[in-house]
Protein backbone atom coordinates (compact mmCIF):
# COMPACT_ATOMS: atom_id res chain seq x y z
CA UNK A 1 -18.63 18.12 33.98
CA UNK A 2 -16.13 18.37 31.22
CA UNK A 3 -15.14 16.03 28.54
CA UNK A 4 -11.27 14.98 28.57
CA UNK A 5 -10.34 14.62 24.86
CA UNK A 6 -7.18 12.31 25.03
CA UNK A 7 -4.78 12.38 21.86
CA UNK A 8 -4.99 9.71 19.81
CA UNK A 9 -1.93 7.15 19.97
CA UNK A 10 0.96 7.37 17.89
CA UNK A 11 0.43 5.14 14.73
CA UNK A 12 3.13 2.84 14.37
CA UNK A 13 4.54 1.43 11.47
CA UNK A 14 6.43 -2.49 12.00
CA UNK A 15 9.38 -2.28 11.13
CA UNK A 16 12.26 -4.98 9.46
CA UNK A 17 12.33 -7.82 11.35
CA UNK A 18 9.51 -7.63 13.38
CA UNK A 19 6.72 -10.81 12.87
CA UNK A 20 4.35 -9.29 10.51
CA UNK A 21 0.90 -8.75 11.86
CA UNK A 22 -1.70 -11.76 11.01
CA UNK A 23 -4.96 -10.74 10.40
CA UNK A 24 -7.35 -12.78 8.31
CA UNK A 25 -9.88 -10.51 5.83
CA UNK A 26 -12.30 -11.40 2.86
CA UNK A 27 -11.01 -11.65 -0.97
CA UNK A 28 -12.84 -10.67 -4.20
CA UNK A 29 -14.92 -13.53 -4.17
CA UNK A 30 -15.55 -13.39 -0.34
CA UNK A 31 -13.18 -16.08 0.50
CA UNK A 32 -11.35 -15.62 3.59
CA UNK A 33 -7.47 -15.24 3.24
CA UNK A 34 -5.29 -15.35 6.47
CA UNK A 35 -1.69 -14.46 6.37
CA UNK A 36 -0.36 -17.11 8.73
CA UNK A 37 -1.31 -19.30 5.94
CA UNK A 38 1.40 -18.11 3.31
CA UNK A 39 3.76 -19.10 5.78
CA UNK A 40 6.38 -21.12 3.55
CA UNK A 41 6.16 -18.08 0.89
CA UNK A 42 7.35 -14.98 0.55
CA UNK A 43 3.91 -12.45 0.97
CA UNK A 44 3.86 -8.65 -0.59
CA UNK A 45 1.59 -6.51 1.12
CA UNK A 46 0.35 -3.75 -0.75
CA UNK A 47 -2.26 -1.60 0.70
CA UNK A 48 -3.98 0.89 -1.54
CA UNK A 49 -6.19 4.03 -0.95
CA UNK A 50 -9.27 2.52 -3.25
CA UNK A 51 -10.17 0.83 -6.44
CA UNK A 52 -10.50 2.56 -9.45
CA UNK A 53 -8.36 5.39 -8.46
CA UNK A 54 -5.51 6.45 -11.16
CA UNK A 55 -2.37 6.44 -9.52
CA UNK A 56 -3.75 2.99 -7.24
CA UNK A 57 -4.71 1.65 -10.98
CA UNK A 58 -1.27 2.31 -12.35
CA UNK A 59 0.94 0.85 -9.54
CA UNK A 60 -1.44 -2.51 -9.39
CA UNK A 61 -1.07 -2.80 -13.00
CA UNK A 62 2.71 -2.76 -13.15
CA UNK A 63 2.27 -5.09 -10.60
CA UNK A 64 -0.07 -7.34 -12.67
CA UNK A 65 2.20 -7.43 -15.84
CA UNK A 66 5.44 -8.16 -13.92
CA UNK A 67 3.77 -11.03 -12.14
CA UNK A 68 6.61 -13.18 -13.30
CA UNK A 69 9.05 -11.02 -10.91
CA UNK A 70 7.00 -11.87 -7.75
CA UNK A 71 6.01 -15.45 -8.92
CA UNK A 72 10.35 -16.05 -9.46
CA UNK A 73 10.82 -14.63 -6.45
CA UNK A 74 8.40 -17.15 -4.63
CA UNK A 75 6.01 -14.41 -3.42
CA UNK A 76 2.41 -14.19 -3.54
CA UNK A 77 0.80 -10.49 -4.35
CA UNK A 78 -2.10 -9.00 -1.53
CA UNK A 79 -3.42 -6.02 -2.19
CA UNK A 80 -5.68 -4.24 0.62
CA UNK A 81 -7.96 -1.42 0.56
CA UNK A 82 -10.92 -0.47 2.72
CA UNK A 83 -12.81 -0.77 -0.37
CA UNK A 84 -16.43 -3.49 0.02
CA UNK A 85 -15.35 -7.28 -1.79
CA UNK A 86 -17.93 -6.12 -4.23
CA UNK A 87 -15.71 -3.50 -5.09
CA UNK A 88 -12.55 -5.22 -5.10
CA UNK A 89 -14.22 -8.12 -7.15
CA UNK A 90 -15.33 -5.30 -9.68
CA UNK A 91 -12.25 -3.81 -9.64
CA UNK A 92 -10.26 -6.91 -9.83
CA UNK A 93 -11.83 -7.51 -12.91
CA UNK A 94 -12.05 -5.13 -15.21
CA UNK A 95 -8.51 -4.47 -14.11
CA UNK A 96 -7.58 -8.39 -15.08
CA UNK A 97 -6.07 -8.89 -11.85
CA UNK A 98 -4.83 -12.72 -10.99
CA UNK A 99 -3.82 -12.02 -7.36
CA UNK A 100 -6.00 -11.49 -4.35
CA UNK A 101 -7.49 -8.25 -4.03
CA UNK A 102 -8.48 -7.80 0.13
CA UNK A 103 -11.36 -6.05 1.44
CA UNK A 104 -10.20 -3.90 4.60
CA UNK A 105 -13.92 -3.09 5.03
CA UNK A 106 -15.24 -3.58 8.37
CA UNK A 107 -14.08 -3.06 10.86
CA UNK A 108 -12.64 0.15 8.76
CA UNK A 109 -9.07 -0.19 8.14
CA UNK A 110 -8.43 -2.42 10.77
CA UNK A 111 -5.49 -3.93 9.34
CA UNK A 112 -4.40 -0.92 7.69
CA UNK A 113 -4.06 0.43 11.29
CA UNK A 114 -1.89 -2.78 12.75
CA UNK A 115 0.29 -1.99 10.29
CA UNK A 116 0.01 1.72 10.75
CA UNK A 117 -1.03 2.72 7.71
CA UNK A 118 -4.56 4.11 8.33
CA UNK A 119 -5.46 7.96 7.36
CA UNK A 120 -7.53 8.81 9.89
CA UNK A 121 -8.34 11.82 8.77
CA UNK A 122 -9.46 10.08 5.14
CA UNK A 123 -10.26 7.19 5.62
CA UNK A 124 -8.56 5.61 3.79
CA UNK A 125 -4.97 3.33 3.76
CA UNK A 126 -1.89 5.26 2.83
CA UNK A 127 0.21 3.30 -0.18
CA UNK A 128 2.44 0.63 2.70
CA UNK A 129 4.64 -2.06 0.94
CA UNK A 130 5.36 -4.81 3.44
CA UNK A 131 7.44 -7.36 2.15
CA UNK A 132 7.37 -10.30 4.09
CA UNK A 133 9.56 -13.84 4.11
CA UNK A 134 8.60 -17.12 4.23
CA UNK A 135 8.79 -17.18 8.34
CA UNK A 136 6.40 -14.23 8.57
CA UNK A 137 9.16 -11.36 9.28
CA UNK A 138 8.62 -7.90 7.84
CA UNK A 139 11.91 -7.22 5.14
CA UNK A 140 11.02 -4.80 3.29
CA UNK A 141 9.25 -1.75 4.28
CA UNK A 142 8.30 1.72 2.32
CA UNK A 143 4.93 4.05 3.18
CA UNK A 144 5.02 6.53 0.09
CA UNK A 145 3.29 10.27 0.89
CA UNK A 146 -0.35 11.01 -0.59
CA UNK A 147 0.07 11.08 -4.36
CA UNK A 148 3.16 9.22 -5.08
CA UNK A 149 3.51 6.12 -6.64
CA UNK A 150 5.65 3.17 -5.51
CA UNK A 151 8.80 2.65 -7.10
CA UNK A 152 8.71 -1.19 -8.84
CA UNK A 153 12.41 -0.84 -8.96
CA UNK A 154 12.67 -0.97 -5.45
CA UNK A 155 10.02 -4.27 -5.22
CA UNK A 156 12.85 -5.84 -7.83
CA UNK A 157 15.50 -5.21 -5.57
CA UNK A 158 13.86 -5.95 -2.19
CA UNK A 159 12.69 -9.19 -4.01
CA UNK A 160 16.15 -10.36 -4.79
CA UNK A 161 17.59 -9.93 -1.68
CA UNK A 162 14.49 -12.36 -0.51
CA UNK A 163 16.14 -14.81 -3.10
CA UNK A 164 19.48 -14.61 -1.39
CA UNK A 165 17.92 -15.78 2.02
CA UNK A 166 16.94 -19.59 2.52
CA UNK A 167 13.19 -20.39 2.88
């Protein structure tokens, strides 16, 4: 008898104006956070390859010292990785994070891949940016190649259109 290898399925990504995927995973502290709950805010999604990493570092602190952009914009930072909570709480801070840092863990990357941004092949969660409104629909969308950073010019601008929409 012969084994049948089927190809895996295409990974999709959601796209603007879809409902963004809920999913409900573990913070820093091992406190579960659920996305249906930030409904009434504006949510960026930020998934990360891992913690401690250099370019990952750089991007999440831009992030963490224009705060004030996100915070003005109503929206509430999540950043995901497949990284343990230990390691996101460890990360979080010596990093001197003050947003929510979300252990992808187990089951691996399981949100990473309902939003279809899962390396398979690594292991690891490409670098997505989901920007989602207050009523849960995807807005803003951009998964950046291995080794490039996000552009926070482009989080400005997706940020003020959000602005220009009623909650």
């Amino acid at each position: 008898m012969t084994a049948v290898q089927q190809a895996p399925a295409p990974v999709l990504v959601p796209e603007t104006g879809q409902l963004a995927p809920d999913f409900e995973l573990l913070n820093q502290y091992g406190e579960p956070v659920r996305l249906a709950d930030y409904r009434g805010r504006n949510v960026v999604l930020v998934f990360f390859p891992f913690a401690f990493s250099g370019i990952c570092t750089g991007e999440l602190c831009e992030i963490r010292d224009n705060i004030a952009d996100f915070k003005d914009s109503n929206a509430t930072v999540l950043a995901l990785s497949v990284d343990s909570k230990f390691a996101q709480r460890a990360y979080a801070e010596h990093e001197n994070f003050g947003f929510d840092l979300l252990a992808d863990f187990w089951p691996h990357g399981a949100v990473a891949r309902d939003y279809g941004v899962f390396d398979e092949a690594s292991g690891m969660a490409l670098r997505g940016t989901f920007i989602i409104d207050a009523t849960g629909v995807i807005r803003y969308v951009v998964v950046n190649p291995r080794g490039q950073a996000r552009d926070f010019a482009e989080y400005r601008r997706a940020l003020s259109s959000l602005a220009d929409q009623p909650s």
